[in-house]
PDB file of N, CA and C in Angstrom:
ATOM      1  N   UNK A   1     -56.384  -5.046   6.473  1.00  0.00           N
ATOM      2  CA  UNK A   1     -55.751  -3.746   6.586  1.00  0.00           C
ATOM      3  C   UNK A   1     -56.264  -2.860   5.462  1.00  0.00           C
ATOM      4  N   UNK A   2     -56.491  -1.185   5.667  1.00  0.00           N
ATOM      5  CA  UNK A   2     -57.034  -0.634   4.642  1.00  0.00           C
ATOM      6  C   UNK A   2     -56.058   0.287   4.690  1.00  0.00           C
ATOM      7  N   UNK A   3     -56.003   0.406   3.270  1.00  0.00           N
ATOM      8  CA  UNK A   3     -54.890   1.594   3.185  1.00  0.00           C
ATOM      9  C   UNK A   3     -55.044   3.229   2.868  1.00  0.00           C
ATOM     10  N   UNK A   4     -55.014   3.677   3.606  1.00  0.00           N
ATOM     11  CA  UNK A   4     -55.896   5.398   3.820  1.00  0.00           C
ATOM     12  C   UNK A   4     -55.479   6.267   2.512  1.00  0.00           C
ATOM     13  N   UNK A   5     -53.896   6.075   2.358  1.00  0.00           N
ATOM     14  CA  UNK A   5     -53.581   7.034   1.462  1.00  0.00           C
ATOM     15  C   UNK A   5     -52.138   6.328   0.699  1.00  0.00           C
ATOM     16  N   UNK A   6     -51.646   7.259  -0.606  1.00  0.00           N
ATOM     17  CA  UNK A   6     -50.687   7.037  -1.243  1.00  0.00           C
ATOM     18  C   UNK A   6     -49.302   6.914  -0.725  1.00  0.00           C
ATOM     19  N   UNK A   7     -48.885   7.380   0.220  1.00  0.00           N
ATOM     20  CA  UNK A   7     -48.031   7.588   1.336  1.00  0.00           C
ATOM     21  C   UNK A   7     -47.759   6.181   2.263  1.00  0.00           C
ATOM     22  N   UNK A   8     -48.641   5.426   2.347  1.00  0.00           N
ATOM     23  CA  UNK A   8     -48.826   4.238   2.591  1.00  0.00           C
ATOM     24  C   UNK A   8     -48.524   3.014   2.276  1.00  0.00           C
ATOM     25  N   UNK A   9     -48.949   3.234   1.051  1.00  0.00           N
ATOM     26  CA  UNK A   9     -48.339   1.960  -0.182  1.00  0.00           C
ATOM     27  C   UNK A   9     -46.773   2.641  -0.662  1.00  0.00           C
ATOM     28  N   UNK A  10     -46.219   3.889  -0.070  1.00  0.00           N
ATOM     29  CA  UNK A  10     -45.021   3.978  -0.383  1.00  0.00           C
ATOM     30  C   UNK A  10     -44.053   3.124   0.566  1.00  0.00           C
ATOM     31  N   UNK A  11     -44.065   3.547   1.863  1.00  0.00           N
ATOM     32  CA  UNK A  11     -44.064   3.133   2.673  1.00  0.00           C
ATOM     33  C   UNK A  11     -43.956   1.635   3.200  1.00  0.00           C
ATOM     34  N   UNK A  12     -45.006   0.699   2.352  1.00  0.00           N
ATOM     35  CA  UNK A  12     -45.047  -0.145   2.483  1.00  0.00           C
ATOM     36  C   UNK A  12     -44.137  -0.590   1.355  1.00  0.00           C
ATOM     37  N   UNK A  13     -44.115  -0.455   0.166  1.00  0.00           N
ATOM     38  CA  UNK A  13     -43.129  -0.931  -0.848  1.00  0.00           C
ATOM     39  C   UNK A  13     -41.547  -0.564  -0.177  1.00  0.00           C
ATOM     40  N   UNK A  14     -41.951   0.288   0.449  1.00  0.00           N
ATOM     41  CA  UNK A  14     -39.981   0.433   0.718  1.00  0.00           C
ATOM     42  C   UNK A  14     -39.687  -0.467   1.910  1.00  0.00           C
ATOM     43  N   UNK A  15     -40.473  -1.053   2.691  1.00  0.00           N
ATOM     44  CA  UNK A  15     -40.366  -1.730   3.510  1.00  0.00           C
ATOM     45  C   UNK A  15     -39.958  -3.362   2.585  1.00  0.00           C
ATOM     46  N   UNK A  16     -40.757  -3.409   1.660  1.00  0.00           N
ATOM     47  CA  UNK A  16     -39.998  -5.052   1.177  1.00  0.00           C
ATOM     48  C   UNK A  16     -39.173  -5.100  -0.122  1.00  0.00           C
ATOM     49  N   UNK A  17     -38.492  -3.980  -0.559  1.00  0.00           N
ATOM     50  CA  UNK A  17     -37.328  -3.887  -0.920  1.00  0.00           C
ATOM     51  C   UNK A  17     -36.202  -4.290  -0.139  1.00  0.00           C
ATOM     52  N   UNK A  18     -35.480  -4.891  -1.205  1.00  0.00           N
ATOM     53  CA  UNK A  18     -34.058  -5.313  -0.796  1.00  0.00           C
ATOM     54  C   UNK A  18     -33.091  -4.646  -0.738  1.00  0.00           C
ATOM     55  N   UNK A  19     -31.670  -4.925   0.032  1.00  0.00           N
ATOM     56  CA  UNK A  19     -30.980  -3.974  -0.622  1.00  0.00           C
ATOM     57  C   UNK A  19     -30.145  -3.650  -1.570  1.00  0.00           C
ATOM     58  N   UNK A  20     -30.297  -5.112  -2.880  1.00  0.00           N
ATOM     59  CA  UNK A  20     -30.071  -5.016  -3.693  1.00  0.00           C
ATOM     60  C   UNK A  20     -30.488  -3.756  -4.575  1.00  0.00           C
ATOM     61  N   UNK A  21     -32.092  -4.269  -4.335  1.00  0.00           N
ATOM     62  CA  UNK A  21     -33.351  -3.080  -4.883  1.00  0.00           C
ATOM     63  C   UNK A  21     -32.989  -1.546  -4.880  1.00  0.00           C
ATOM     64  N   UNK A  22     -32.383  -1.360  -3.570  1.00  0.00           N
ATOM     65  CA  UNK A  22     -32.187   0.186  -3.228  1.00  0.00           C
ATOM     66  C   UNK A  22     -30.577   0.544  -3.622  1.00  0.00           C
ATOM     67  N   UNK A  23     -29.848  -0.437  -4.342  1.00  0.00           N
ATOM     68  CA  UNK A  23     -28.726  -0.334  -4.745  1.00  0.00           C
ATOM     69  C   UNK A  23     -29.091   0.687  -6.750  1.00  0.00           C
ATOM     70  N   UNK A  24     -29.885  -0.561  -6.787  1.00  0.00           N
ATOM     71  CA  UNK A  24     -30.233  -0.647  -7.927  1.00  0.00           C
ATOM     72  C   UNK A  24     -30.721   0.977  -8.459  1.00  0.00           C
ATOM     73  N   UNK A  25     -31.848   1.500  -7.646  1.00  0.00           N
ATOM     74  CA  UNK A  25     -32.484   2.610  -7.713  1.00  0.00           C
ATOM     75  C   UNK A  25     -31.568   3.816  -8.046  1.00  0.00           C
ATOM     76  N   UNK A  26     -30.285   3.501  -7.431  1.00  0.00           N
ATOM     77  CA  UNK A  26     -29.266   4.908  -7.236  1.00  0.00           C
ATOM     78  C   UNK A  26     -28.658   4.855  -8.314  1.00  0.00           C
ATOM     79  N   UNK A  27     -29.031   4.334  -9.675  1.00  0.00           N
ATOM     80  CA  UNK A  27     -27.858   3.887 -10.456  1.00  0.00           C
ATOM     81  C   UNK A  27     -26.731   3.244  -9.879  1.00  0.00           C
ATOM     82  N   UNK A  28     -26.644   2.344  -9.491  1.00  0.00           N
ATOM     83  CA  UNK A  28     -25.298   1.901  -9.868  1.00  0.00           C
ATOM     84  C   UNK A  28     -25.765   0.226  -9.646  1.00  0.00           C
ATOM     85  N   UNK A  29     -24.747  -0.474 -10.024  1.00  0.00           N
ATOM     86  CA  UNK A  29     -24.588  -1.874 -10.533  1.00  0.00           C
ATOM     87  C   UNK A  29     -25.459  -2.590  -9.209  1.00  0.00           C
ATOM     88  N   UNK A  30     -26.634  -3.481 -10.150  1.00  0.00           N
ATOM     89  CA  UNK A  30     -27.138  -4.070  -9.481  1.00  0.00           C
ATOM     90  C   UNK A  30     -27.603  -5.209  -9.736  1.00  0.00           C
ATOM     91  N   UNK A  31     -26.333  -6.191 -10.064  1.00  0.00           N
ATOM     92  CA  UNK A  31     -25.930  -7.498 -10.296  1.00  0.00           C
ATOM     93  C   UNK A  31     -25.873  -8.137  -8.605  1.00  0.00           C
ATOM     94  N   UNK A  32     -26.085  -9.238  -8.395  1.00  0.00           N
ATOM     95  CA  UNK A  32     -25.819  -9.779  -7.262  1.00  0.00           C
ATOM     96  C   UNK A  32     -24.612 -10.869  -7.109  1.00  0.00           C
ATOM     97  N   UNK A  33     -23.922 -10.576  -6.397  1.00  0.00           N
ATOM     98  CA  UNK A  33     -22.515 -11.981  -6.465  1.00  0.00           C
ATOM     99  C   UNK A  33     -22.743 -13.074  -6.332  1.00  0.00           C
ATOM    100  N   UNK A  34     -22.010 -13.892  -7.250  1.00  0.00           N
ATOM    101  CA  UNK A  34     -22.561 -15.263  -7.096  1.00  0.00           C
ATOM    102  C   UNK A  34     -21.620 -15.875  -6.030  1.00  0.00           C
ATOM    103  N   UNK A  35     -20.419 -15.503  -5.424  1.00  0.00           N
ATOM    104  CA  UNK A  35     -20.041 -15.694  -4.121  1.00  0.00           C
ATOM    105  C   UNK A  35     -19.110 -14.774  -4.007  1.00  0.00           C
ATOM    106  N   UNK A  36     -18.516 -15.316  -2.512  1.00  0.00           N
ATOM    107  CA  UNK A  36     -17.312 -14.849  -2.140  1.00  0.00           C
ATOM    108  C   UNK A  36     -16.088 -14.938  -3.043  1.00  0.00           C
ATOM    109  N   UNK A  37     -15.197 -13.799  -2.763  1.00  0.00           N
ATOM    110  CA  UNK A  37     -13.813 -13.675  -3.704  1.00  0.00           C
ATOM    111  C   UNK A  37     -12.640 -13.428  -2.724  1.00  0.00           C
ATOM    112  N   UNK A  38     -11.805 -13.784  -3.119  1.00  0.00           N
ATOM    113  CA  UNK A  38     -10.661 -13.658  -2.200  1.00  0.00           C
ATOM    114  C   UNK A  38      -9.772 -13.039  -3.068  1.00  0.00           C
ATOM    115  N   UNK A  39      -9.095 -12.425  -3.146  1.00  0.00           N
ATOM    116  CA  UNK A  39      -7.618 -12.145  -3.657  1.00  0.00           C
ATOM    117  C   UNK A  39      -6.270 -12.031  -2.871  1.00  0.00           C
ATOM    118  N   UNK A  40      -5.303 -12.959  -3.395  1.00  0.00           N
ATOM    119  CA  UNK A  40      -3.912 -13.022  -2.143  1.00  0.00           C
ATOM    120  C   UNK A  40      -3.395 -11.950  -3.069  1.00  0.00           C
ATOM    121  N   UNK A  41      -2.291 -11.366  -1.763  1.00  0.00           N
ATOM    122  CA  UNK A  41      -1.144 -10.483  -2.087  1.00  0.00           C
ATOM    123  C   UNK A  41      -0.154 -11.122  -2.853  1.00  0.00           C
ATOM    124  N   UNK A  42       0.815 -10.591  -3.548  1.00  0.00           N
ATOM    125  CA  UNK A  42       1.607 -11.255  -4.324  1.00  0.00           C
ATOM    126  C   UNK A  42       2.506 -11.855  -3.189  1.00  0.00           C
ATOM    127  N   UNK A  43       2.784 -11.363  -1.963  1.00  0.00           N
ATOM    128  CA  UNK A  43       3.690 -12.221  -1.190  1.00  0.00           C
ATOM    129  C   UNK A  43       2.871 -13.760  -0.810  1.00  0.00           C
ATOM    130  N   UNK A  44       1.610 -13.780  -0.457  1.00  0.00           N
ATOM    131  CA  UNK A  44       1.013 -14.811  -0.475  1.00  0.00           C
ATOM    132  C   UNK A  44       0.771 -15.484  -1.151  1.00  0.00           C
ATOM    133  N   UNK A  45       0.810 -15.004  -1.929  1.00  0.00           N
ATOM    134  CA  UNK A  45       1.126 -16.216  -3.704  1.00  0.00           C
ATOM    135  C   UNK A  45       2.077 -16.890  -3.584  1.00  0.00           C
ATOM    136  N   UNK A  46       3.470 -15.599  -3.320  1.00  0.00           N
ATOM    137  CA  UNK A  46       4.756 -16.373  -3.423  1.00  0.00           C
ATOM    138  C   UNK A  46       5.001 -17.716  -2.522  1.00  0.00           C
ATOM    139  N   UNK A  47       4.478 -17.476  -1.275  1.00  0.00           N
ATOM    140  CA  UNK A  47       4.547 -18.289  -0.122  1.00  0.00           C
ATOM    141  C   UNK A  47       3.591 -19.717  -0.186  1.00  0.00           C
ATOM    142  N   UNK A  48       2.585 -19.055  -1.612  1.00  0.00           N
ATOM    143  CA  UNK A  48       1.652 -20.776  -1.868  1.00  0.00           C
ATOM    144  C   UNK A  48       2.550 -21.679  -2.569  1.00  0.00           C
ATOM    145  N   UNK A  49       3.979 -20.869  -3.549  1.00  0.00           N
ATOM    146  CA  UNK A  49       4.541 -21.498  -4.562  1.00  0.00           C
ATOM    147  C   UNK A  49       5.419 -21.916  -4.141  1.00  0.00           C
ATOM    148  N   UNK A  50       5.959 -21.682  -2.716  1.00  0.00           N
ATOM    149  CA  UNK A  50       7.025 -22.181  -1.995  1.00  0.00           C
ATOM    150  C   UNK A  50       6.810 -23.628  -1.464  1.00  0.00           C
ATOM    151  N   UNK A  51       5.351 -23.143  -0.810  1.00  0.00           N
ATOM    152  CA  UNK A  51       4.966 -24.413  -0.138  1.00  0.00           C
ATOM    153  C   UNK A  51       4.478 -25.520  -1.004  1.00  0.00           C
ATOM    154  N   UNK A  52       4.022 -25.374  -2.015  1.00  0.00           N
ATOM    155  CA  UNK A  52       4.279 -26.356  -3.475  1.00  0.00           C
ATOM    156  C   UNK A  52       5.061 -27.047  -3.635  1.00  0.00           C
ATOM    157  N   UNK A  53       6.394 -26.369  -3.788  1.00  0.00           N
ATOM    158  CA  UNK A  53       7.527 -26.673  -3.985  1.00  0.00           C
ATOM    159  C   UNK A  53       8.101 -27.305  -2.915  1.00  0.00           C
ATOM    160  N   UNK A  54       8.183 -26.849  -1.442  1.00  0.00           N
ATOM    161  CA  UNK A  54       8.839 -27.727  -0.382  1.00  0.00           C
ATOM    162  C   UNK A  54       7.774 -29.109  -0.162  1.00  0.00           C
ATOM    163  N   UNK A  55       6.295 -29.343  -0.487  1.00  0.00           N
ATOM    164  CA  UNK A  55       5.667 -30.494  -0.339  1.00  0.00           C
ATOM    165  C   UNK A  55       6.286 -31.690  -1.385  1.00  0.00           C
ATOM    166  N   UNK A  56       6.572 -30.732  -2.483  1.00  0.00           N
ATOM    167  CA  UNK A  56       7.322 -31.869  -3.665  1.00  0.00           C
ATOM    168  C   UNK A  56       8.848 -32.245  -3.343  1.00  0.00           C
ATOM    169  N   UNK A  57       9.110 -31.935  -2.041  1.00  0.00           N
ATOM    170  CA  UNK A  57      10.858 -32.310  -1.436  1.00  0.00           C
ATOM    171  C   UNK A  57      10.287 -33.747  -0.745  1.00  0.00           C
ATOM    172  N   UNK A  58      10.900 -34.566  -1.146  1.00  0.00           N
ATOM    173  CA  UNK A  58      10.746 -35.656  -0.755  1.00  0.00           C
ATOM    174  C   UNK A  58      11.530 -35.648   1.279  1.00  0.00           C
ATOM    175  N   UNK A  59      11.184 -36.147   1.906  1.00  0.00           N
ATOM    176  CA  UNK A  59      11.579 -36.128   3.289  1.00  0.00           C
ATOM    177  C   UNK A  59      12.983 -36.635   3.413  1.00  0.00           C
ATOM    178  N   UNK A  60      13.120 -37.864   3.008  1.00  0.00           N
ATOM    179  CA  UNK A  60      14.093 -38.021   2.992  1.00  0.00           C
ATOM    180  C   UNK A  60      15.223 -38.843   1.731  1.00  0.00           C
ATOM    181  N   UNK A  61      16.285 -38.078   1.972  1.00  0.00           N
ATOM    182  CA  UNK A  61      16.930 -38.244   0.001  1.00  0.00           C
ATOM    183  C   UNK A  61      17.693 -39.423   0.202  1.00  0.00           C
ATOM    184  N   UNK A  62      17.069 -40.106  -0.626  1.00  0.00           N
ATOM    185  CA  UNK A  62      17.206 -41.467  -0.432  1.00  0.00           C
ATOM    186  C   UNK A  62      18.675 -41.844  -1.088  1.00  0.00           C
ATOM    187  N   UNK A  63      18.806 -41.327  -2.354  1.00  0.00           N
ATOM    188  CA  UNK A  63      20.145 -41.075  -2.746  1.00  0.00           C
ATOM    189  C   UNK A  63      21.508 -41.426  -1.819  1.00  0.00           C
ATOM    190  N   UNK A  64      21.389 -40.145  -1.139  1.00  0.00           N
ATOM    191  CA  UNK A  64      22.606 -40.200   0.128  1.00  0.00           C
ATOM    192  C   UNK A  64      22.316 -40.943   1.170  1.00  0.00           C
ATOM    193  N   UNK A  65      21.032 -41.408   1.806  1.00  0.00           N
ATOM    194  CA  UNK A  65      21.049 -42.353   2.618  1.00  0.00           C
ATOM    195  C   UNK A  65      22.021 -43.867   2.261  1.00  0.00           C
ATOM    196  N   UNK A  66      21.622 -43.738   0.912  1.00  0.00           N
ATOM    197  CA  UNK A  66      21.893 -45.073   0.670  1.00  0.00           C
ATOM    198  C   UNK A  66      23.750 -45.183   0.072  1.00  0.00           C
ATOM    199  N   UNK A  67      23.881 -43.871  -0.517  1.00  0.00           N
ATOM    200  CA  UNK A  67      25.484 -43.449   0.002  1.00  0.00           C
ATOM    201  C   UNK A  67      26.396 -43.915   1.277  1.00  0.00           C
ATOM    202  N   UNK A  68      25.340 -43.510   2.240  1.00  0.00           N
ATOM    203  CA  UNK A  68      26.024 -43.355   3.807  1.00  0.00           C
ATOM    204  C   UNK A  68      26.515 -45.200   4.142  1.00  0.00           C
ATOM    205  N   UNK A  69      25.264 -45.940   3.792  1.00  0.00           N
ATOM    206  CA  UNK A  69      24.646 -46.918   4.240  1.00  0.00           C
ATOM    207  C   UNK A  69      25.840 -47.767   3.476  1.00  0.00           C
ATOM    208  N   UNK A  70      26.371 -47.331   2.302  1.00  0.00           N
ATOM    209  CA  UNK A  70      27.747 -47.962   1.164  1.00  0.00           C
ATOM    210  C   UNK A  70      28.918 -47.830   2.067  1.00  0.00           C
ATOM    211  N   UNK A  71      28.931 -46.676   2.406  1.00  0.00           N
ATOM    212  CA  UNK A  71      30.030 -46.256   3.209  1.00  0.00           C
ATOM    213  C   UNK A  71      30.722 -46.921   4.284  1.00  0.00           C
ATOM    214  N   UNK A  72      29.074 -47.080   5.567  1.00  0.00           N
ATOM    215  CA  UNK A  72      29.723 -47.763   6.619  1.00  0.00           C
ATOM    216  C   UNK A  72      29.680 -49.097   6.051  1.00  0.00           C
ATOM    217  N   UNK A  73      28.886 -49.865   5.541  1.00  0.00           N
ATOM    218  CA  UNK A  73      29.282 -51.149   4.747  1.00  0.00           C
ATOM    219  C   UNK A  73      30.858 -51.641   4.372  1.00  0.00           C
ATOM    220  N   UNK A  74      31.222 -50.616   3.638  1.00  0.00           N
ATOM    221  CA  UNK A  74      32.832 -50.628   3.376  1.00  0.00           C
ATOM    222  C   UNK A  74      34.105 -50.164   4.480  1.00  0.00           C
ATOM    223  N   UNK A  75      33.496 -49.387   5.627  1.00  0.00           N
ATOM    224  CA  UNK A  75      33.917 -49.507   6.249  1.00  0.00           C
ATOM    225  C   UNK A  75      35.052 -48.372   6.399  1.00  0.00           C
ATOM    226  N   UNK A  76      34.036 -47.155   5.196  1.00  0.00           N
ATOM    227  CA  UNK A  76      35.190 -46.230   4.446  1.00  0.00           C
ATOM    228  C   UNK A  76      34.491 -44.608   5.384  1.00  0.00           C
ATOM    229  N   UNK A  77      33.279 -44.830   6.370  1.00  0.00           N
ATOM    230  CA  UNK A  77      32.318 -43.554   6.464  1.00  0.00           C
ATOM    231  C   UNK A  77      33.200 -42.874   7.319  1.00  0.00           C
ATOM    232  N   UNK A  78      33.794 -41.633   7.531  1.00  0.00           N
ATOM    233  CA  UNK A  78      34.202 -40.510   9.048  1.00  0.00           C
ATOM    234  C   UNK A  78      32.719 -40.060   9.188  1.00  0.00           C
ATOM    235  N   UNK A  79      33.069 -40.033  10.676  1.00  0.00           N
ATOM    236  CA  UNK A  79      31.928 -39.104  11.594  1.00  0.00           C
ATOM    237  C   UNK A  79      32.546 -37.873  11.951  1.00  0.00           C
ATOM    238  N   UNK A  80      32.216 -37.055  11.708  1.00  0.00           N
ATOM    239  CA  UNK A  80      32.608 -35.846  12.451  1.00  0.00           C
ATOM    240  C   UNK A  80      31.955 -34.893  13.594  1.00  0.00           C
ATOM    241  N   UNK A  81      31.938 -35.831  14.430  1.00  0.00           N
ATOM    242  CA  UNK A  81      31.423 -35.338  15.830  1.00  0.00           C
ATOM    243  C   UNK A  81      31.011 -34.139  15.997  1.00  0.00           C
ATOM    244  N   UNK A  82      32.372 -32.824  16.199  1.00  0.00           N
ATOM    245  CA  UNK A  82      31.961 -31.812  16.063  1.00  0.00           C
ATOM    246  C   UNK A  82      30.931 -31.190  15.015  1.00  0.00           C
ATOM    247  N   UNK A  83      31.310 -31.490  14.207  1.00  0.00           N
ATOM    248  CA  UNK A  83      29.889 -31.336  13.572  1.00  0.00           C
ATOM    249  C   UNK A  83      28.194 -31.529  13.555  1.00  0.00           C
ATOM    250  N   UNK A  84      28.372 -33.040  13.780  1.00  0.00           N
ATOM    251  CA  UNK A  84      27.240 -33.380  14.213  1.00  0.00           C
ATOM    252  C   UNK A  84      26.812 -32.652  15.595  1.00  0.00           C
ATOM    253  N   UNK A  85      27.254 -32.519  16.246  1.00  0.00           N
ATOM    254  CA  UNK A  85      27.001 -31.715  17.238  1.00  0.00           C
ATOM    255  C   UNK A  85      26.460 -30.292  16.908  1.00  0.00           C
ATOM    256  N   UNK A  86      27.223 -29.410  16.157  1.00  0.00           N
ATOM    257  CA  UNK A  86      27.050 -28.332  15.848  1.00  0.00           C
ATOM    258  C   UNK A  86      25.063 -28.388  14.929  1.00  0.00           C
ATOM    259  N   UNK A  87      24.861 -29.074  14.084  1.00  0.00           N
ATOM    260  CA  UNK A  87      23.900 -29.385  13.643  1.00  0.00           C
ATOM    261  C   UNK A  87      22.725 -29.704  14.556  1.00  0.00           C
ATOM    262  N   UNK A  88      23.092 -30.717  15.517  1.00  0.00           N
ATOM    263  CA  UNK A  88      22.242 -30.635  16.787  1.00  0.00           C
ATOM    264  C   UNK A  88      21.476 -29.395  17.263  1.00  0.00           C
ATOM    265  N   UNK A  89      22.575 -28.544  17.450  1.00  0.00           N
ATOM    266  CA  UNK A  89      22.480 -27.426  18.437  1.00  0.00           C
ATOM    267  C   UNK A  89      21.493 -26.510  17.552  1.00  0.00           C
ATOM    268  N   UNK A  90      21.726 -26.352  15.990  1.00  0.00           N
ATOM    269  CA  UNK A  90      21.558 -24.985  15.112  1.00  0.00           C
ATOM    270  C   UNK A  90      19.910 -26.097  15.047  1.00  0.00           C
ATOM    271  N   UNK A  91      19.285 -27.235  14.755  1.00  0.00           N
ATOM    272  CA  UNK A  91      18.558 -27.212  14.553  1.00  0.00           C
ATOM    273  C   UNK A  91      17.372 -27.185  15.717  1.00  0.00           C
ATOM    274  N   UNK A  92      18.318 -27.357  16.856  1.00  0.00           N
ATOM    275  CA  UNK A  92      17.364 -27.270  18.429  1.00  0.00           C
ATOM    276  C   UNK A  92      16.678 -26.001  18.009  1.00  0.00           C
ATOM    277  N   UNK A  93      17.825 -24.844  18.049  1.00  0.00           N
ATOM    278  CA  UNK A  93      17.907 -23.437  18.002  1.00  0.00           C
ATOM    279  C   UNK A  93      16.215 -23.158  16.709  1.00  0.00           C
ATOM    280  N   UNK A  94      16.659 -23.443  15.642  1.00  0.00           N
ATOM    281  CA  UNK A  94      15.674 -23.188  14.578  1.00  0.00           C
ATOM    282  C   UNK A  94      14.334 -23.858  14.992  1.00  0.00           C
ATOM    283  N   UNK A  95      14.083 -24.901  15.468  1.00  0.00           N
ATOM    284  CA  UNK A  95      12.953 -25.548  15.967  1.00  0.00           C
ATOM    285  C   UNK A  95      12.364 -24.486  17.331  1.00  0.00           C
ATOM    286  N   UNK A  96      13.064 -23.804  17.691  1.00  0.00           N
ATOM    287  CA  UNK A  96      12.841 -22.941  18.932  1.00  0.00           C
ATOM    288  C   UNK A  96      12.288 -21.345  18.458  1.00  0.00           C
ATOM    289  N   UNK A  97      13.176 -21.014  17.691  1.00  0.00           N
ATOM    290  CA  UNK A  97      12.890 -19.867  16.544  1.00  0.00           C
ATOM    291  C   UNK A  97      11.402 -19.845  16.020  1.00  0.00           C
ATOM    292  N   UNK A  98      10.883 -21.553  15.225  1.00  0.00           N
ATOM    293  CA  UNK A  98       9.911 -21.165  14.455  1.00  0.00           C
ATOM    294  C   UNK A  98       8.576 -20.849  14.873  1.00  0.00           C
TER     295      UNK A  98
END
């Protein structure tokens, strides 16, 4: 390839510029990122510190299981039906909700 004129080799240099390069030219910052950035909202923060916190709830509290487990042993536990029932229903309900 021969190159006729100055106009040419302009031409051609702007063709293998980057666009870092043409960032650079305009003044302004022409550092390149070394990656991606994320930033959460403070509600999404809050909601990482929640879920922190509910993973460190153990499933089940062994404590009162083993309360309950004294109880009917002795022969001392009430059931309260209605209740249990009511609990049934509110957690159908919330499982349906979420």
């Amino acid at each position: 390839m021969k190159i006729q004129n100055e106009e040419s080799v302009v031409n051609l240099k702007s063709l293998q510029e980057t666009p870092q390069d043409k960032v650079g030219k305009n003044g302004q910052n022409n550092t390149k990122p070394e990656g991606d950035n994320v930033q959460l909202s403070a509600r999404a923060q809050e909601f990482n510190r929640i879920k922190d916190v509910l993973g460190n709830v153990p499933d089940v509290r062994q404590e009162r299981v083993d309360e309950l487990n004294k109880q009917v042993a002795e022969g001392s536990y009430k059931s309260d039906p209605a209740k249990a029932s009511e609990n049934i229903v509110t957690d159908s309900l919330v499982d349906l909700l979420a």
